[in-house]
PDB file of N, CA and C in Angstrom:
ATOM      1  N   UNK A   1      15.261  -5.673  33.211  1.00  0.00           N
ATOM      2  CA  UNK A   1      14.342  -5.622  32.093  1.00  0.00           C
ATOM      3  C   UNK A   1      13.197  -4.688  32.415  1.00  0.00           C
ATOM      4  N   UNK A   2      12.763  -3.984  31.261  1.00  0.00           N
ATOM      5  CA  UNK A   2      12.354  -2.440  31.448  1.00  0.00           C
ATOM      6  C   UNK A   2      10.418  -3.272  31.432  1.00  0.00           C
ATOM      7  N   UNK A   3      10.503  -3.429  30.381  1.00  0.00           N
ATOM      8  CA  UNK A   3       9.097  -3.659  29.312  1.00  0.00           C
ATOM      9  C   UNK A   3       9.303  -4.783  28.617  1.00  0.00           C
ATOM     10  N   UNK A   4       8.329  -5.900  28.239  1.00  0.00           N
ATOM     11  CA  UNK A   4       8.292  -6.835  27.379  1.00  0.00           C
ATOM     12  C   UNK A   4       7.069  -6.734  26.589  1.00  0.00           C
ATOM     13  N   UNK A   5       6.865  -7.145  25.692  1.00  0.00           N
ATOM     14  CA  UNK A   5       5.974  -7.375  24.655  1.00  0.00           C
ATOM     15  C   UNK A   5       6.044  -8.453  23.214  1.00  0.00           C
ATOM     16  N   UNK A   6       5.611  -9.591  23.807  1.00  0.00           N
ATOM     17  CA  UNK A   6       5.389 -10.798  23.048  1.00  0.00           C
ATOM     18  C   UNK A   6       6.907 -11.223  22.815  1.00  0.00           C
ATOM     19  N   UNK A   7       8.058 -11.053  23.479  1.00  0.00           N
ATOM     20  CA  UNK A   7       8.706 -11.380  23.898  1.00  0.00           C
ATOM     21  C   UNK A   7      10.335 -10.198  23.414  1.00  0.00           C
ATOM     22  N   UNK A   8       9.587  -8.777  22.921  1.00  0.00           N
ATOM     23  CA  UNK A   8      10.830  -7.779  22.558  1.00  0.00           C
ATOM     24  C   UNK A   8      10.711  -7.257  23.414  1.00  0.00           C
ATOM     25  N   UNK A   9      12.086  -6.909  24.163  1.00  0.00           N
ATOM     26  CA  UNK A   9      12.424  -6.092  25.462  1.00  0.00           C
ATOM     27  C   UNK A   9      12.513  -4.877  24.684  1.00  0.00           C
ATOM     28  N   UNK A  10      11.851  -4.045  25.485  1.00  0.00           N
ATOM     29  CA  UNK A  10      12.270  -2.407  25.318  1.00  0.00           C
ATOM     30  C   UNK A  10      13.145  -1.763  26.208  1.00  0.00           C
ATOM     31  N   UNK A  11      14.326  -1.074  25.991  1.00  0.00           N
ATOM     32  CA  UNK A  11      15.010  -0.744  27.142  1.00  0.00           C
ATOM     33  C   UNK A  11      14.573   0.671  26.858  1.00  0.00           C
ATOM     34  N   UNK A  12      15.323   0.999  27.910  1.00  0.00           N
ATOM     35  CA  UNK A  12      15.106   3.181  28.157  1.00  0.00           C
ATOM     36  C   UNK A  12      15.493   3.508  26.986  1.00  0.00           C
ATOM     37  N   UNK A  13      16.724   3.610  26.715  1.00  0.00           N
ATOM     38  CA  UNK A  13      17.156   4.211  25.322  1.00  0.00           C
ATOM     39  C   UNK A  13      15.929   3.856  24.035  1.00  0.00           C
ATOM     40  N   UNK A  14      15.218   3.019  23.866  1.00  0.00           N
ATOM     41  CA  UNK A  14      14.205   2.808  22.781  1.00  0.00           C
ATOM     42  C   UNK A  14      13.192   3.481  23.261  1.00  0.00           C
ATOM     43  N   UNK A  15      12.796   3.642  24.787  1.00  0.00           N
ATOM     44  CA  UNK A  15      11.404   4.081  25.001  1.00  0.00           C
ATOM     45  C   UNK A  15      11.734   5.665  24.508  1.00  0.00           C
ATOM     46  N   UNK A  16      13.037   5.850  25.089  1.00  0.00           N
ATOM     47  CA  UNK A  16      12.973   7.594  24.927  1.00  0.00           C
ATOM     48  C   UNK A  16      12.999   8.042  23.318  1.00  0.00           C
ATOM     49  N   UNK A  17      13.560   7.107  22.711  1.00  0.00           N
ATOM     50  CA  UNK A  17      13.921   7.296  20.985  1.00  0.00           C
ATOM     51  C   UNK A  17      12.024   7.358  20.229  1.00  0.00           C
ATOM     52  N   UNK A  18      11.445   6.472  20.677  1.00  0.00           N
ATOM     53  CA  UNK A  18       9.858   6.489  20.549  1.00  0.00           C
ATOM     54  C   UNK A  18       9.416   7.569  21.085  1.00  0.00           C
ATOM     55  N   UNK A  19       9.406   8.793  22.457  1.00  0.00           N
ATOM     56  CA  UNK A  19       8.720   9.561  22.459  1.00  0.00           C
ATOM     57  C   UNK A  19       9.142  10.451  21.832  1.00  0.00           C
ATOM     58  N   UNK A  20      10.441  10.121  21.305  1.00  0.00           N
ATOM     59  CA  UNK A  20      11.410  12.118  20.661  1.00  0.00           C
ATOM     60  C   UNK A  20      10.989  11.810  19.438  1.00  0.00           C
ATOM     61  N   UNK A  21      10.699  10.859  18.869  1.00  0.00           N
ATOM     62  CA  UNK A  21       9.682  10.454  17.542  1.00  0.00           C
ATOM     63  C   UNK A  21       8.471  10.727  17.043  1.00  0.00           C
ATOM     64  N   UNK A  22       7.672  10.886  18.210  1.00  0.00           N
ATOM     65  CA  UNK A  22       6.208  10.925  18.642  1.00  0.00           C
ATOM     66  C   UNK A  22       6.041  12.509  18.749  1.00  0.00           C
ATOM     67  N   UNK A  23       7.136  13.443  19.609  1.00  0.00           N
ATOM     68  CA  UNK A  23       7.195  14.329  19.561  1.00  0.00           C
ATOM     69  C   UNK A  23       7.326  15.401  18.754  1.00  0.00           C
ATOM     70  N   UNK A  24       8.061  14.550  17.638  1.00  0.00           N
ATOM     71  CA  UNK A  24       8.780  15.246  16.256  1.00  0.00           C
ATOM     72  C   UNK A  24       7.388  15.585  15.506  1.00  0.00           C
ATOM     73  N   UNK A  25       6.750  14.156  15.293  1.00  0.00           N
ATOM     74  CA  UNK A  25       5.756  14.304  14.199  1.00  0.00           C
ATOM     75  C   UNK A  25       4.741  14.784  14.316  1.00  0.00           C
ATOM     76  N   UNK A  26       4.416  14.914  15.677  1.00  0.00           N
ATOM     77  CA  UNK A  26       3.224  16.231  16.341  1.00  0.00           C
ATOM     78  C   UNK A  26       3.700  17.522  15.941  1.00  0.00           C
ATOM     79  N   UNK A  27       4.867  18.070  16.603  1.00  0.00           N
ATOM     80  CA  UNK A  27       5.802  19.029  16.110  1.00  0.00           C
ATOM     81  C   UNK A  27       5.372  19.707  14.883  1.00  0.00           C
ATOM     82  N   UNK A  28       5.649  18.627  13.577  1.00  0.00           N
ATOM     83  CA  UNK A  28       5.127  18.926  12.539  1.00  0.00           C
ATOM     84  C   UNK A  28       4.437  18.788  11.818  1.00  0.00           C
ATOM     85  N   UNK A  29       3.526  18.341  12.330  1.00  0.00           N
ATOM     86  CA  UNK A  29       2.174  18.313  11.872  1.00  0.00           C
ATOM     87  C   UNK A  29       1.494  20.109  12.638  1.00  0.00           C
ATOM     88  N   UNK A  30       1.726  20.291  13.647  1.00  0.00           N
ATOM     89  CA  UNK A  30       1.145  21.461  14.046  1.00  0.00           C
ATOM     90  C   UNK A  30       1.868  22.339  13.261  1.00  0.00           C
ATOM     91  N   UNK A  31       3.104  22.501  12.725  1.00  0.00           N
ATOM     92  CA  UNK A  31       3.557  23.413  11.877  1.00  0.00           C
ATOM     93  C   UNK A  31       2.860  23.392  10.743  1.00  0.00           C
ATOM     94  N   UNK A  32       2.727  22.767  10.212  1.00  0.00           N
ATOM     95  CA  UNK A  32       1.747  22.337   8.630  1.00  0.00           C
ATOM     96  C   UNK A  32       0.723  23.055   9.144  1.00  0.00           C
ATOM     97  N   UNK A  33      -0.362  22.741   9.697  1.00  0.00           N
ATOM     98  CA  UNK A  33      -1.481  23.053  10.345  1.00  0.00           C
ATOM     99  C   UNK A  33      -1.480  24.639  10.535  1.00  0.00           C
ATOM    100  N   UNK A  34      -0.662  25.086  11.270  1.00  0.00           N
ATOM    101  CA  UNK A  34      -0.486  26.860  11.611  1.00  0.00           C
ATOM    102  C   UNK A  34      -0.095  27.190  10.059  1.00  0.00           C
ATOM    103  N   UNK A  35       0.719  26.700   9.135  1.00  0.00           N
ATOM    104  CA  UNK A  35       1.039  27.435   8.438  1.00  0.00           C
ATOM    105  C   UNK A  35      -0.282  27.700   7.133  1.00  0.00           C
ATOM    106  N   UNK A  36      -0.697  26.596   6.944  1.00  0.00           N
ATOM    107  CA  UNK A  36      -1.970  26.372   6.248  1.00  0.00           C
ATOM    108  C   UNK A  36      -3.311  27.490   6.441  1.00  0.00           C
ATOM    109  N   UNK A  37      -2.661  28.187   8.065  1.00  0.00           N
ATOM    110  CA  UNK A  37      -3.748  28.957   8.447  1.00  0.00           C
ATOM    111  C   UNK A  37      -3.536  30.585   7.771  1.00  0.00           C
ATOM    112  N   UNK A  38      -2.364  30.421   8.158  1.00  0.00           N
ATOM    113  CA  UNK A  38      -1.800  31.620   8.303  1.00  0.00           C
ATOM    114  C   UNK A  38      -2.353  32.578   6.435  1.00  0.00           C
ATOM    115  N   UNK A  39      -2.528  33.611   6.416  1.00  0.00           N
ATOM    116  CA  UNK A  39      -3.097  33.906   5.438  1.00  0.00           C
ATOM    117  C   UNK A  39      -2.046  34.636   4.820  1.00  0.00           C
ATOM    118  N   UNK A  40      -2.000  34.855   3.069  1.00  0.00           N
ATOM    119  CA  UNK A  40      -0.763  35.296   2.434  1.00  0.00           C
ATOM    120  C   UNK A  40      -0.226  37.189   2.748  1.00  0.00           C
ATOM    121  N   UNK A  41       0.929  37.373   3.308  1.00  0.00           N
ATOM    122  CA  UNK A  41       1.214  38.247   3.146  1.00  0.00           C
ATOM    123  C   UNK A  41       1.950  39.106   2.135  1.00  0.00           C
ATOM    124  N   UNK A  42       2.141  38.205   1.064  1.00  0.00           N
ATOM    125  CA  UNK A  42       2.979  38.596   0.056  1.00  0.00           C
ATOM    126  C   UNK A  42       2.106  37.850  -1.286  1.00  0.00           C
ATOM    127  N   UNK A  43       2.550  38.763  -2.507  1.00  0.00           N
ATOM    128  CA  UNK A  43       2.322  38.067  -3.306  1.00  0.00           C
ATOM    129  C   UNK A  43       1.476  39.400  -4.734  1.00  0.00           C
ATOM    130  N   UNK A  44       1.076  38.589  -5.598  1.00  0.00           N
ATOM    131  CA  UNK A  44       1.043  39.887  -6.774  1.00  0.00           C
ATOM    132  C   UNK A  44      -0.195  40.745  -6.108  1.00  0.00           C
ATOM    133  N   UNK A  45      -1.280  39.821  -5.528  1.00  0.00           N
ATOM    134  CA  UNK A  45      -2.458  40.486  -4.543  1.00  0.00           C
ATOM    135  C   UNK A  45      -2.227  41.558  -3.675  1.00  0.00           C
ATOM    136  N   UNK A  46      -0.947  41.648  -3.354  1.00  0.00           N
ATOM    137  CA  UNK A  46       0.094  43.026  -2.897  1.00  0.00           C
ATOM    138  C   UNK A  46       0.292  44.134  -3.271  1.00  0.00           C
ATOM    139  N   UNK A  47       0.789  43.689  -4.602  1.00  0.00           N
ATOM    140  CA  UNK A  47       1.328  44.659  -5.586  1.00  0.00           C
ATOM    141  C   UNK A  47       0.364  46.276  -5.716  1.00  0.00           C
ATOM    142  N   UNK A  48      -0.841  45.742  -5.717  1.00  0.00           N
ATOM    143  CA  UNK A  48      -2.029  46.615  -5.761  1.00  0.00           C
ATOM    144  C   UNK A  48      -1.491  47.746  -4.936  1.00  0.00           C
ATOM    145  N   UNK A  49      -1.503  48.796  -5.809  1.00  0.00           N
ATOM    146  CA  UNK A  49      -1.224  50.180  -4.966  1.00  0.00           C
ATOM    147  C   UNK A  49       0.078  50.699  -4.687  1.00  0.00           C
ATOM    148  N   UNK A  50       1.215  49.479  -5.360  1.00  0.00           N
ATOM    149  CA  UNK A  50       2.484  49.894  -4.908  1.00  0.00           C
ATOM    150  C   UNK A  50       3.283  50.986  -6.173  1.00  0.00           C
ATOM    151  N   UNK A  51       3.970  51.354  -5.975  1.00  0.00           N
ATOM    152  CA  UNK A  51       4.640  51.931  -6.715  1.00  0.00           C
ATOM    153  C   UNK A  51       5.930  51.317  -7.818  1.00  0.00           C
ATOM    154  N   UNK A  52       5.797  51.866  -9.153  1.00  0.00           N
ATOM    155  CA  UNK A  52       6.699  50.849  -9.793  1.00  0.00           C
ATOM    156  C   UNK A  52       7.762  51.954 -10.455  1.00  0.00           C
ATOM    157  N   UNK A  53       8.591  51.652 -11.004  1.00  0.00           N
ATOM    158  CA  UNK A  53       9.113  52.616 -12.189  1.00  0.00           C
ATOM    159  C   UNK A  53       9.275  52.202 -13.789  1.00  0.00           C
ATOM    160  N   UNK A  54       8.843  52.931 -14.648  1.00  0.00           N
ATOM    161  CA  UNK A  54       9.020  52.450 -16.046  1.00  0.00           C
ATOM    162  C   UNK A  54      10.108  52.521 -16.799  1.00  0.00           C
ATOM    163  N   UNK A  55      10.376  51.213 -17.434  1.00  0.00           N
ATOM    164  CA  UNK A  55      11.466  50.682 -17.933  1.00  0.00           C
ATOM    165  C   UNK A  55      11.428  51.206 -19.237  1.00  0.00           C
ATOM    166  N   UNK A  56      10.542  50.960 -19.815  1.00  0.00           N
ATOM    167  CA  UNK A  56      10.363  51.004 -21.178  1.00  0.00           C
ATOM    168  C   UNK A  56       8.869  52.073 -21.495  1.00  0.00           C
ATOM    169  N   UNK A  57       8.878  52.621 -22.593  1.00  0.00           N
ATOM    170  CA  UNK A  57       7.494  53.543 -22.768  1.00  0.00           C
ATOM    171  C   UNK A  57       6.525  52.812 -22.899  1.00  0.00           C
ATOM    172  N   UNK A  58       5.644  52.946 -21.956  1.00  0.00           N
ATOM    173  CA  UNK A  58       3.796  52.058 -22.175  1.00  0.00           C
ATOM    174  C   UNK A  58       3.383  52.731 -23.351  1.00  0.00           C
ATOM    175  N   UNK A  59       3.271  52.490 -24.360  1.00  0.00           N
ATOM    176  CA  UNK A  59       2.452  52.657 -25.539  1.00  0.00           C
ATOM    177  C   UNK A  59       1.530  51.791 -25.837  1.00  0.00           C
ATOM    178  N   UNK A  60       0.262  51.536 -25.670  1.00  0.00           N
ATOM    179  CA  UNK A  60       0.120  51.474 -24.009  1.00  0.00           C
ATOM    180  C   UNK A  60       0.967  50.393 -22.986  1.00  0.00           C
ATOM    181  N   UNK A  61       1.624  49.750 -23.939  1.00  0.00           N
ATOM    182  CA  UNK A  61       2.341  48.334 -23.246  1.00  0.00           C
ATOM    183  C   UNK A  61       3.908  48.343 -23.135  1.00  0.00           C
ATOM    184  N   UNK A  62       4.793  47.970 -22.137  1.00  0.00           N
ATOM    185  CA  UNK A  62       5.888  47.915 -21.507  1.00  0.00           C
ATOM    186  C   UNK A  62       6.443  47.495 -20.802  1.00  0.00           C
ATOM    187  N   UNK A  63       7.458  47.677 -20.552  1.00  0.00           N
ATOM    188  CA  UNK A  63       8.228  46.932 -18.833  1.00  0.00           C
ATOM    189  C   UNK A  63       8.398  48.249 -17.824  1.00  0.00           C
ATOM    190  N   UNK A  64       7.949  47.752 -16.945  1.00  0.00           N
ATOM    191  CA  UNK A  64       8.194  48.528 -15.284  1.00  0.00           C
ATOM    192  C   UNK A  64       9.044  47.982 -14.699  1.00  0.00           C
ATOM    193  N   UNK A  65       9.649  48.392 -13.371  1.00  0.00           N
ATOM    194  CA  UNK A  65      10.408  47.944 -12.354  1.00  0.00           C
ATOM    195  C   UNK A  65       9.830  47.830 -11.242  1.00  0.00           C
ATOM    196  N   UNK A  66       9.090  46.626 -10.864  1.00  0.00           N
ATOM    197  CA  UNK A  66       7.999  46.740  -9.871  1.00  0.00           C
ATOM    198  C   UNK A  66       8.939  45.429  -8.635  1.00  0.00           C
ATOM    199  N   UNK A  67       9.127  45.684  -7.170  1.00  0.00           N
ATOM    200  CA  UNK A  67       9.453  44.903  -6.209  1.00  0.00           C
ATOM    201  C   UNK A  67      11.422  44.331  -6.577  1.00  0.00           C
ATOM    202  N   UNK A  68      11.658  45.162  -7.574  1.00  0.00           N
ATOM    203  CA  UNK A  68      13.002  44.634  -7.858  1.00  0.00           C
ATOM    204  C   UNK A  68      13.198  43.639  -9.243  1.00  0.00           C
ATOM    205  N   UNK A  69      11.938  43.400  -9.458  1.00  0.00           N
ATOM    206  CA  UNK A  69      11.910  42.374 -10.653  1.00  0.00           C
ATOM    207  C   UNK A  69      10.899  43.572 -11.966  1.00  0.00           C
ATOM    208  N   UNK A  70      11.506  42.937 -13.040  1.00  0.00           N
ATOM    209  CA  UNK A  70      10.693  43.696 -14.013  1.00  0.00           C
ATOM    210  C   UNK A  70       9.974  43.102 -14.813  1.00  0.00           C
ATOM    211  N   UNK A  71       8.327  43.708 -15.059  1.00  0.00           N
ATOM    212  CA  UNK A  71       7.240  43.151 -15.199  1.00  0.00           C
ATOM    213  C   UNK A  71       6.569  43.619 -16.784  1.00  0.00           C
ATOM    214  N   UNK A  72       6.085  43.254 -17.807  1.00  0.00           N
ATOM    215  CA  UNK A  72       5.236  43.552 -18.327  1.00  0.00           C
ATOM    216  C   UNK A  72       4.260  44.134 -17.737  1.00  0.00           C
ATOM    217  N   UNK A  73       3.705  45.295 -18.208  1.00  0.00           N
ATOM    218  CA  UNK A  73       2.754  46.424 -17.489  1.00  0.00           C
ATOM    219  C   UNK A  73       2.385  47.134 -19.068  1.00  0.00           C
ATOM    220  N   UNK A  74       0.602  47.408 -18.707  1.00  0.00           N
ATOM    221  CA  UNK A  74      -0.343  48.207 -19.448  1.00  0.00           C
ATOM    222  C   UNK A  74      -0.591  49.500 -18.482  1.00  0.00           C
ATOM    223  N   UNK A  75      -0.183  50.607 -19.885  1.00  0.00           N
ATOM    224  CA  UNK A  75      -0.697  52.181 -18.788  1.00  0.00           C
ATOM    225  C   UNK A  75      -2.083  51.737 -19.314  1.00  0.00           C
ATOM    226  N   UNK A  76      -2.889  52.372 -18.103  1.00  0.00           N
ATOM    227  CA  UNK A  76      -4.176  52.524 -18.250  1.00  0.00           C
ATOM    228  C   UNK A  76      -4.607  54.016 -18.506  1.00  0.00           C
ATOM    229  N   UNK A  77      -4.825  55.214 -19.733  1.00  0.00           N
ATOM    230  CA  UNK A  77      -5.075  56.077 -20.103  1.00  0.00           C
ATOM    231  C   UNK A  77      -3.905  56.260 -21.236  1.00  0.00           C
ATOM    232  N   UNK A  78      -2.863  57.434 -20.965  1.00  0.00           N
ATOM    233  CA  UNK A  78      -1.896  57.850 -21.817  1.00  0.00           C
ATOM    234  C   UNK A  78      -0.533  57.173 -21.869  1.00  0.00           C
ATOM    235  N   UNK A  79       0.205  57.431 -22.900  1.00  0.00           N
ATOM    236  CA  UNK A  79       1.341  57.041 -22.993  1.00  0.00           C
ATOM    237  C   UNK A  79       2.246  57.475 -21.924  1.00  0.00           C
ATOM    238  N   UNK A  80       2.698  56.712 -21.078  1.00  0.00           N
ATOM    239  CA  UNK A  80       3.900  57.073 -20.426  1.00  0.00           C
ATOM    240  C   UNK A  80       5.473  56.984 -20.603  1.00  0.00           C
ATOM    241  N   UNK A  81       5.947  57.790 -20.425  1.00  0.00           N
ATOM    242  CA  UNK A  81       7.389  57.669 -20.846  1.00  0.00           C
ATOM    243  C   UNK A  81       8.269  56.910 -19.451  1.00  0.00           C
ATOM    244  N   UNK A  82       9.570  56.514 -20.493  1.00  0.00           N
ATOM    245  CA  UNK A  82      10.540  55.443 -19.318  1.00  0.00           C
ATOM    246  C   UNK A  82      11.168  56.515 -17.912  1.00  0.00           C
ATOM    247  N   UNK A  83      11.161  56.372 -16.762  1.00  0.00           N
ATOM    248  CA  UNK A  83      11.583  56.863 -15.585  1.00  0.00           C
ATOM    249  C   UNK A  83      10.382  57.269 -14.839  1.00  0.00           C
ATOM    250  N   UNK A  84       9.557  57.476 -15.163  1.00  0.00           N
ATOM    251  CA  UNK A  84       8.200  57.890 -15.064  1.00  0.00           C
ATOM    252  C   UNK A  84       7.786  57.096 -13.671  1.00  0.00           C
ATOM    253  N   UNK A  85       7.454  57.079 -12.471  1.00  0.00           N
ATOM    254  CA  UNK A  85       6.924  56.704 -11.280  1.00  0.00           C
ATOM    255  C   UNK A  85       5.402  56.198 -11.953  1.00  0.00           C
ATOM    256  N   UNK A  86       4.859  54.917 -11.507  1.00  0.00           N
ATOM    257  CA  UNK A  86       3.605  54.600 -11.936  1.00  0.00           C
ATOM    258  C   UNK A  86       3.116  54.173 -10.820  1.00  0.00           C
ATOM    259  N   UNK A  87       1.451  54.030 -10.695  1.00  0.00           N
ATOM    260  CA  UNK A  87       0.819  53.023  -9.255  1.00  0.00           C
ATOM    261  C   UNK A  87       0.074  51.605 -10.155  1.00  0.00           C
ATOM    262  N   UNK A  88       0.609  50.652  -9.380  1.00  0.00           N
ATOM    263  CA  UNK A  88      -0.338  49.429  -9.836  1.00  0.00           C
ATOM    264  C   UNK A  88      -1.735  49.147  -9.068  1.00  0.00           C
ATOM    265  N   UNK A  89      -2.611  49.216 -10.625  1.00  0.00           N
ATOM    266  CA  UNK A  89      -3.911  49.452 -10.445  1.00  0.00           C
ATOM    267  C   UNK A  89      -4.364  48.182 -10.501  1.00  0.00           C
ATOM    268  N   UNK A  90      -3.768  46.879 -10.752  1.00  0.00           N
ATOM    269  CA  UNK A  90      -3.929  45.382 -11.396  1.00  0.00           C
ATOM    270  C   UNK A  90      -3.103  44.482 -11.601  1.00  0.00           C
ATOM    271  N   UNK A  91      -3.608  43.350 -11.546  1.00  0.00           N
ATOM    272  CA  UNK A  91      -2.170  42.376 -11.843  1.00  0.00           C
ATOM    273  C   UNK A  91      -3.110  41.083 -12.454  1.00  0.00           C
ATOM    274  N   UNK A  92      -3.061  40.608 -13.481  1.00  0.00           N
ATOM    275  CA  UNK A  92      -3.313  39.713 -13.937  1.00  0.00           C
ATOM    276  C   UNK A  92      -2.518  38.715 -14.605  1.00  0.00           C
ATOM    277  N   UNK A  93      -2.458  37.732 -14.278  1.00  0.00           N
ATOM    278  CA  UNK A  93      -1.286  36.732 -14.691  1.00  0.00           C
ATOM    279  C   UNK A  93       0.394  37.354 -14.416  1.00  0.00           C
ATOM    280  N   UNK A  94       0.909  37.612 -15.556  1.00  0.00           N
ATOM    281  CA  UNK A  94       2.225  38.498 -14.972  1.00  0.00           C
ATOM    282  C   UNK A  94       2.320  39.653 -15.617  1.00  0.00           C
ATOM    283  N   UNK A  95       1.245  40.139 -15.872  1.00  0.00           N
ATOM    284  CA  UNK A  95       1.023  42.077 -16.378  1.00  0.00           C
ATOM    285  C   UNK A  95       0.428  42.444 -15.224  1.00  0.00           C
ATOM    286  N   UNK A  96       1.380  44.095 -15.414  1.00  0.00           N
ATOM    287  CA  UNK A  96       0.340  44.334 -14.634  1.00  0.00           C
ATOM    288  C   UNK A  96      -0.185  45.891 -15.411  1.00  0.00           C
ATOM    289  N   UNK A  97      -0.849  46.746 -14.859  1.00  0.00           N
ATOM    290  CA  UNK A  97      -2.007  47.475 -15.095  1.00  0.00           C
ATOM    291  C   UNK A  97      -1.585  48.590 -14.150  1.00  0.00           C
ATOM    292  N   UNK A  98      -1.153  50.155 -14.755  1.00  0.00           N
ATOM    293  CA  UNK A  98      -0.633  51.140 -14.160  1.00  0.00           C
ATOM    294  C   UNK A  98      -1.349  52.423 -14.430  1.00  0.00           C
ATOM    295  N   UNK A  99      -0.952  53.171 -13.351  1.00  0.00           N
ATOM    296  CA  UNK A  99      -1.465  54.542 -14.055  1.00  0.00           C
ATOM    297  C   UNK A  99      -0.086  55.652 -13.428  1.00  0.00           C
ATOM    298  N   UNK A 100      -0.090  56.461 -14.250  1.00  0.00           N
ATOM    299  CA  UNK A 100       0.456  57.379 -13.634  1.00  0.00           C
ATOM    300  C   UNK A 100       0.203  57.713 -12.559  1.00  0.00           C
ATOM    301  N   UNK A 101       1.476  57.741 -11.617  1.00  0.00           N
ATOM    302  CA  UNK A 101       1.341  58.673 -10.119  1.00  0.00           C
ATOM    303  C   UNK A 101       1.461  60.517 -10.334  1.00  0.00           C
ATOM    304  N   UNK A 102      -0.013  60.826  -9.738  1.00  0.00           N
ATOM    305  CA  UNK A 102       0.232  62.480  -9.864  1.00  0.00           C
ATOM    306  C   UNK A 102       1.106  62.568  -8.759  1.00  0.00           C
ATOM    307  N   UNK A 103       2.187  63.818  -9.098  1.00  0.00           N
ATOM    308  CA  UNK A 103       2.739  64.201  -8.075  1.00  0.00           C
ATOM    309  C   UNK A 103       1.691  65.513  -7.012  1.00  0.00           C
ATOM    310  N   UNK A 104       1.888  65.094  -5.818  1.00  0.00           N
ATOM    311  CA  UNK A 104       1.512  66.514  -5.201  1.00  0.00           C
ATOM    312  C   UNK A 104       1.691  67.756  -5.243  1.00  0.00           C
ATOM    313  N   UNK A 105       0.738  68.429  -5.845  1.00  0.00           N
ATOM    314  CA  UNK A 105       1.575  69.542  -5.390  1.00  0.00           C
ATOM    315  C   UNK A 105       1.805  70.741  -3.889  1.00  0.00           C
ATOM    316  N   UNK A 106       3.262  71.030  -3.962  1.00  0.00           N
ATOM    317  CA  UNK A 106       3.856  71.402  -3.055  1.00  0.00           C
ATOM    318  C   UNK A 106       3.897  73.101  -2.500  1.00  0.00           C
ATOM    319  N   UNK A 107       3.383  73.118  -1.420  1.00  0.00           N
ATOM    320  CA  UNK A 107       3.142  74.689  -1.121  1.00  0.00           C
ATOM    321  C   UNK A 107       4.052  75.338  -1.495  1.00  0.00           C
ATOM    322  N   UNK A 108       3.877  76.701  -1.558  1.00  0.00           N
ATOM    323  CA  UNK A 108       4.928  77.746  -2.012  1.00  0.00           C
ATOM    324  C   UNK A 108       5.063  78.257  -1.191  1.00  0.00           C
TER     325      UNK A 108
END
């Protein structure tokens, strides 16, 4: 007999089942904890600055192709036409807010 207590024997097999228990829920609790910390790397707060393509003509309002998914999007100035490369200038709720990308121009 290992351990008694008010008259329940604990053998090895229970003591060890109690610390791999004990262990678990520390475990994850520190996962919760780190992850809670960890700050967002993704998300529409992203989007800002990325590049989209237009689906449909912004007059001023349309669909883009922004991250693989396609978004309601406002050009911000002129009408843009569909294929058109845009930059997201905004994202509010699930619009977002574009402008035309100038292209560079390229030495001769």
């Amino acid at each position: 007999m290992c351990c008694s207590m008010s008259g329940v024997q604990m053998t090895g097999p229970i003591i060890v089942s109690i610390i791999l228990a004990v262990a678990l829920i520390i475990f994850v609790i520190y996962a919760i904890v780190k992850g809670q910390r960890r700050q967002l790397s993704a998300g529409v707060e992203a989007m800002i600055g990325k590049e989209a393509v237009v689906r449909t003509i912004l007059n001023p309002k349309g669909t883009v192709l922004a991250e693989g998914e396609l978004w309601t999007a406002i050009a911000e100035g002129s009408t843009i036409e569909a294929g058109e490369e845009v930059l997201i200038t905004r994202v509010e709720g699930l619009k977002l807010w574009v402008t035309r990308k100038h292209k560079e121009k390229e030495a001769e």
